[in-house]
Protein backbone atom coordinates (compact mmCIF):
# COMPACT_ATOMS: atom_id res chain seq x y z
CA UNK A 1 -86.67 32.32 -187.51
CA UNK A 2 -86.60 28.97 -189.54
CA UNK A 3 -87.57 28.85 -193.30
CA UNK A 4 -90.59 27.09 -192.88
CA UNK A 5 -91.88 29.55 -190.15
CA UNK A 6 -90.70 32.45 -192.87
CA UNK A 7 -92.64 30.74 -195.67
CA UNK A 8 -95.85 30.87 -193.12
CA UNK A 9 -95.02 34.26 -192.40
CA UNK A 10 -95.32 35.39 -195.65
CA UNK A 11 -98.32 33.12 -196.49
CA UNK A 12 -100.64 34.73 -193.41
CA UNK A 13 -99.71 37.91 -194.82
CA UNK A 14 -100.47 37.42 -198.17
CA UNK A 15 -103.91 35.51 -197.36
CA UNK A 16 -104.94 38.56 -194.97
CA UNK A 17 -103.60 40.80 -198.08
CA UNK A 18 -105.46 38.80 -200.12
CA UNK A 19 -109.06 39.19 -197.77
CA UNK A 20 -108.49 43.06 -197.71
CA UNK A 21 -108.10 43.11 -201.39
CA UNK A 22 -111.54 41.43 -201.95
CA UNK A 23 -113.29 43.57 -199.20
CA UNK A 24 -112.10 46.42 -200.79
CA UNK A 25 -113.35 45.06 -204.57
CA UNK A 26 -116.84 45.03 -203.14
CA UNK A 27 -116.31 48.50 -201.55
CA UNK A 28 -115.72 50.02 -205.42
CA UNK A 29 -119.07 48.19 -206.31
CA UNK A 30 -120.75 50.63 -204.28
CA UNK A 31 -118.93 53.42 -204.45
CA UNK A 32 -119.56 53.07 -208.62
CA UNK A 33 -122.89 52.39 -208.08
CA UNK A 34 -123.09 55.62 -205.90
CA UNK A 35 -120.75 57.81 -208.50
CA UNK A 36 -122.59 56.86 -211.32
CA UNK A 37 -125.98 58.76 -210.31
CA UNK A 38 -124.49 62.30 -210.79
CA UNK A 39 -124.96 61.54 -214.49
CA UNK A 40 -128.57 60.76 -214.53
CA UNK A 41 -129.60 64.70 -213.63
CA UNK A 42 -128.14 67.99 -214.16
CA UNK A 43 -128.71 69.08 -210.63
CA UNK A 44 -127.29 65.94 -209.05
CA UNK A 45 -130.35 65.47 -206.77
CA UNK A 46 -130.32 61.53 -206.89
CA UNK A 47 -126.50 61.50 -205.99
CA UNK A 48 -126.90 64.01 -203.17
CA UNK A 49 -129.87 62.47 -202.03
CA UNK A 50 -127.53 59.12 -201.79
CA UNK A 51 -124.42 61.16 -200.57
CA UNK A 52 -126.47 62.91 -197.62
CA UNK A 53 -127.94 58.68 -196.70
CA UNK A 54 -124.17 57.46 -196.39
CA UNK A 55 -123.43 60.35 -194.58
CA UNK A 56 -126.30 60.35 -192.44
CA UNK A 57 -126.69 56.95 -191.40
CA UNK A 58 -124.51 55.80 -187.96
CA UNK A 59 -124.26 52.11 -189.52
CA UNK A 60 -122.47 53.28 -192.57
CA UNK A 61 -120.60 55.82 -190.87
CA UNK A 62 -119.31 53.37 -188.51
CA UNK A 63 -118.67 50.93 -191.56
CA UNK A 64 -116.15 53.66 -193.16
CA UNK A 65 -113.50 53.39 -190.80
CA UNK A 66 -113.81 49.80 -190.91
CA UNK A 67 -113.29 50.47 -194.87
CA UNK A 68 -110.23 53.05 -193.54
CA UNK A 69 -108.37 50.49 -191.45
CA UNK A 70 -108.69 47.60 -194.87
CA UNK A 71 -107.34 50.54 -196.17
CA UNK A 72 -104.45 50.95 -193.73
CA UNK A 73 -103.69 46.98 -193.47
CA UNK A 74 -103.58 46.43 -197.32
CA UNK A 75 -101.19 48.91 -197.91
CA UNK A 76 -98.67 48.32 -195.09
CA UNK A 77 -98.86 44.54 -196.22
CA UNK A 78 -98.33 45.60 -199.96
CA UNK A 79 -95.40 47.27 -199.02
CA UNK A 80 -94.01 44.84 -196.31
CA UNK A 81 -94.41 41.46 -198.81
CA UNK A 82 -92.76 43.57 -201.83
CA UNK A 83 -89.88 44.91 -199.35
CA UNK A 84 -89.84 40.67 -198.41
CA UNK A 85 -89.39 40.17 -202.04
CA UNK A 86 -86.72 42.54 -202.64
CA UNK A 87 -84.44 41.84 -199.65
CA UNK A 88 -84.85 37.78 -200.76
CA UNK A 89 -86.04 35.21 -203.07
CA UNK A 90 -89.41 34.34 -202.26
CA UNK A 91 -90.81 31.57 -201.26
CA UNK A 92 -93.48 30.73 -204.21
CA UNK A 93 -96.23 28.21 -204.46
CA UNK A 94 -95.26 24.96 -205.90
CA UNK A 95 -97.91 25.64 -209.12
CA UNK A 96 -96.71 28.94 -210.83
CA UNK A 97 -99.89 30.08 -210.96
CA UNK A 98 -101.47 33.01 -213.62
CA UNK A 99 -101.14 35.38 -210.84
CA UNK A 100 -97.40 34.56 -210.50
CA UNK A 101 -96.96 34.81 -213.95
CA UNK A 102 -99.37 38.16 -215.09
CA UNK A 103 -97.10 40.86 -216.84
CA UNK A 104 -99.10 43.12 -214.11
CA UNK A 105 -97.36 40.85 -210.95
CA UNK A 106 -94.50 43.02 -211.41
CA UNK A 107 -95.80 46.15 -210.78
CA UNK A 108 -98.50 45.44 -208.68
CA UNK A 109 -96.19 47.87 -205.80
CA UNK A 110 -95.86 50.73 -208.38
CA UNK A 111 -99.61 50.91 -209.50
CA UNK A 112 -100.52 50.42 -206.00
CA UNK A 113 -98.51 53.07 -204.49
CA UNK A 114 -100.24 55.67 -207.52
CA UNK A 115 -103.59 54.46 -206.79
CA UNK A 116 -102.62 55.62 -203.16
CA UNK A 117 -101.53 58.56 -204.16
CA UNK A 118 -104.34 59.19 -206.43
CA UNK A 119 -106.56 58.51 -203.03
CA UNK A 120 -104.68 60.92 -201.00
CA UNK A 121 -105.75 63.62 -203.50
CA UNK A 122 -109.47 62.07 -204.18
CA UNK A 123 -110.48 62.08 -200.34
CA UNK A 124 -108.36 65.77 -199.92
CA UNK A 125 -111.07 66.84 -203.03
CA UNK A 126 -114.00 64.75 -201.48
CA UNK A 127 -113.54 63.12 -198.30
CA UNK A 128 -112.53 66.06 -196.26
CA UNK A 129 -114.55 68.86 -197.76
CA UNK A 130 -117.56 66.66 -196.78
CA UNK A 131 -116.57 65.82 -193.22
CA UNK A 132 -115.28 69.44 -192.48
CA UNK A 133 -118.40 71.54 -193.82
CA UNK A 134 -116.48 72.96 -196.91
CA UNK A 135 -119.52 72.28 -199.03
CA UNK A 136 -122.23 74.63 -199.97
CA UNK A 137 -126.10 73.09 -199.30
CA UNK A 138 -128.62 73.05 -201.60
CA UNK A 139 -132.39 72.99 -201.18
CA UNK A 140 -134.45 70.88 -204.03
CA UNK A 141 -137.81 71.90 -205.02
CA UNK A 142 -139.21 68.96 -202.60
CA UNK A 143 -137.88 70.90 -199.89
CA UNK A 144 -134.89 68.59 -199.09
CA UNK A 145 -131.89 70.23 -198.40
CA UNK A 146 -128.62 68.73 -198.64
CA UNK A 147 -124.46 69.22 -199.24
CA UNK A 148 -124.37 69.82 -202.74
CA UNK A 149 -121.61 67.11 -203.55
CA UNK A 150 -122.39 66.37 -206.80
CA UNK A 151 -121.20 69.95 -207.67
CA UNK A 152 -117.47 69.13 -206.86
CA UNK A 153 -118.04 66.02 -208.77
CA UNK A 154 -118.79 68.43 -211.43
CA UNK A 155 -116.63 71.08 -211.24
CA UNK A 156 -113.82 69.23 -210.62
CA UNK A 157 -114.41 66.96 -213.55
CA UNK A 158 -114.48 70.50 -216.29
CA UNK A 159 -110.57 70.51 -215.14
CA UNK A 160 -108.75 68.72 -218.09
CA UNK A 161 -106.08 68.04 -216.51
CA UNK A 162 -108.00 66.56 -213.27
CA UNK A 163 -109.84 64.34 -215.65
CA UNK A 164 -106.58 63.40 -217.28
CA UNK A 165 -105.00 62.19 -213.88
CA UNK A 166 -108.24 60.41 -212.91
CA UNK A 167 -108.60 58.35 -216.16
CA UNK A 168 -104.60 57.45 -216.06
CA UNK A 169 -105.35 56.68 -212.07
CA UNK A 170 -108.52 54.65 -212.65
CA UNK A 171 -106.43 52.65 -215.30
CA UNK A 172 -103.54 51.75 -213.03
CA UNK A 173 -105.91 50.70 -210.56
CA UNK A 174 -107.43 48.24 -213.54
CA UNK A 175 -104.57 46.76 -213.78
CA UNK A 176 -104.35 46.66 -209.89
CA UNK A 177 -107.44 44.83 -209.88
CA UNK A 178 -106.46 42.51 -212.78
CA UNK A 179 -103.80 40.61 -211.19
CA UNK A 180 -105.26 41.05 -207.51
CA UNK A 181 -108.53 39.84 -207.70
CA UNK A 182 -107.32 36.34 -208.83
CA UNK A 183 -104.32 36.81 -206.94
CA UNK A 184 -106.57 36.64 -203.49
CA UNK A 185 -108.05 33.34 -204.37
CA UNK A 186 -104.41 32.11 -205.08
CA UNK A 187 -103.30 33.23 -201.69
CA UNK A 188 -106.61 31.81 -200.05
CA UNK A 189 -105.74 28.34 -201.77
CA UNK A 190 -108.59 27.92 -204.50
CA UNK A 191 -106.28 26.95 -207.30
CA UNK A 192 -106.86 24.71 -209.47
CA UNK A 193 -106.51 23.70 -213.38
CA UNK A 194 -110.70 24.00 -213.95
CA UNK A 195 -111.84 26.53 -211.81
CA UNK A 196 -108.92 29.24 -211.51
CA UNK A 197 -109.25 29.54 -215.25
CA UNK A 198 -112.82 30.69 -213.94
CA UNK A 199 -111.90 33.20 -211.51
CA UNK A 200 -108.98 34.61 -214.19
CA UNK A 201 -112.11 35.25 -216.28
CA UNK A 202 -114.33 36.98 -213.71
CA UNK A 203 -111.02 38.98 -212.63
CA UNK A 204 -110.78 40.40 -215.70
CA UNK A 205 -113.90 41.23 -216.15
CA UNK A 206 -114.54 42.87 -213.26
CA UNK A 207 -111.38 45.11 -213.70
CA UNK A 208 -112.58 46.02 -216.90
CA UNK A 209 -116.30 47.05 -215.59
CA UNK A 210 -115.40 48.57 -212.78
CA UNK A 211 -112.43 50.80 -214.76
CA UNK A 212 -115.01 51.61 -217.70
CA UNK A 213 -117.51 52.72 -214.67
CA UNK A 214 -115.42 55.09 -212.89
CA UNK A 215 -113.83 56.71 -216.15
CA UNK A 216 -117.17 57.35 -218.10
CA UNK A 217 -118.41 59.66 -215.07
CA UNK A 218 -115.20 62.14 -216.28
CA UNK A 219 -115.55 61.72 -219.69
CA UNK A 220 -119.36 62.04 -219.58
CA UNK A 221 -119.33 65.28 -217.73
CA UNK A 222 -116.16 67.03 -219.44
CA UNK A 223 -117.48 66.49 -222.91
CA UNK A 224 -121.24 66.27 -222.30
CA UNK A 225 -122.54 68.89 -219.59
C-alpha cells in the first residue's frame, strides 16, 4: 500500500473515530440528564419513572445497540490508530493543531482504555441487573410500579471505595473528552485560526460540565443521604 493511500487510511479512520466520539458526547448529555434525577427525591421516583420510559420504549431500546456498536467502533479504532502510531511515525496534519499538541494527546489510549474498563464494571452494576431481572420493583403511592434502579444508584454510591473509583473514572474520562471533542472537528477538517480557538473553548467546557455532573451524583449521595 502506497503512502498516500496509508495517510487516507488513517484519515477515514480518524474522521469515523472522530463522528463516534461526538455521537457518544451527546449520548452522556442524556445519560447526565437522566442520572441527575435520583438526587431530587429520596425515593428515586422521578429517576425510576425515567429509567422504566428508556426501558420501556421499542425506539430507545432499539437506539441502545446503535449506542453499543459506536461503542464497539470507537474503541477498536482507538486502539487500531494508537497501535498505527506506535509501529510508525504518523502521518500528521500540516497545521499542528491544539489537539496535536494537548498534554492529554498522549494519553488519550490509557484514559480511554480505564474509561472502558470503568464501563465494563458500570453496565456489570447497572446494565445487566436491569436487562436480566436482578432488580427488586417498587410500587409508588400513585400506584405505578417499577424496577427500583435508583436504589443501586444508591447503595452502590454509600461504598467509599466505589465512589472513589467512579470520581477518579469520571475524571479520566474529562480529560478524554478534553482533547477529543476538539480533536473530532480536527479530524472532520474545521480548523482554522478563528474558529478552532472556539471549539477549544466549548471542548473544555463541556468536559468540565459534564465531569462536575456525573461526580456530584456520588458525592451528593455519600455525604448527603
Amino acid at each position: 500500500m502506497s503512502n498516500l493511500r496509508l495517510k487516507y487510511a488513517s484519515i477515514t479512520k480518524k474522521i469515523i473515530m472522530g463522528v463516534m466520539g461526538l455521537f457518544l458526547s451527546s449520548f452522556l448529555v442524556v445519560h447526565l440528564s437522566i442520572n441527575l434525577l435520583v438526587l431530587f427525591d429520596n425515593d428515586q421516583y422521578l429517576f425510576n419513572q425515567a429509567a422504566h420510559f428508556m426501558a420501556t420504549n421499542p425506539l430507545i431500546q432499539t437506539f441502545q445497540w446503535v449506542l453499543f456498536l459506536a461503542f464497539v467502533v470507537h474503541i477498536i479504532l482507538g486502539i487500531v490508530l494508537q497501535i498505527q502510531n506506535w509501529l510508525a511515525r504518523p502521518i500528521g496534519y500540516k497545521v499542528k493543531g491544539y489537539s496535536e499538541q494537548s498534554f492529554f494527546s498522549k494519553y488519550m489510549i490509557h484514559t480511554g482504555m480505564v474509561v472502558f474498563i470503568f464501563l465494563i464494571i458500570h453496565f456489570a452494576n447497572f446494565f445487566v441487573k436491569a436487562k436480566f431481572g436482578m432488580v427488586d420493583e417498587i410500587t409508588y403511592p400513585d400506584g405505578k410500579t417499577v424496577d427500583n434502579l435508583g436504589i443501586l444508584i444508591v447503595n452502590l454510591f454509600k461504598d467509599g471505595y466505589y465512589v472513589a473509583f467512579y470520581v477518579v473514572s469520571i475524571l479520566l474520562l474529562g480529560f478524554h473528552l478534553e482533547h477529543g471533542f476538539q480533536s473530532a472537528f480536527q479530524s472532520l477538517g474545521l480548523h482554522h485560526p478563528v474558529y478552532t480557538r472556539w471549539i477549544k473553548a466549548l471542548g473544555t467546557l463541556f468536559s468540565v460540565v459534564i465531569t462536575l455532573g456525573f461526580i456530584t451524583i456520588p458525592i451528593v449521595i455519600y455525604f448527603f443521604r
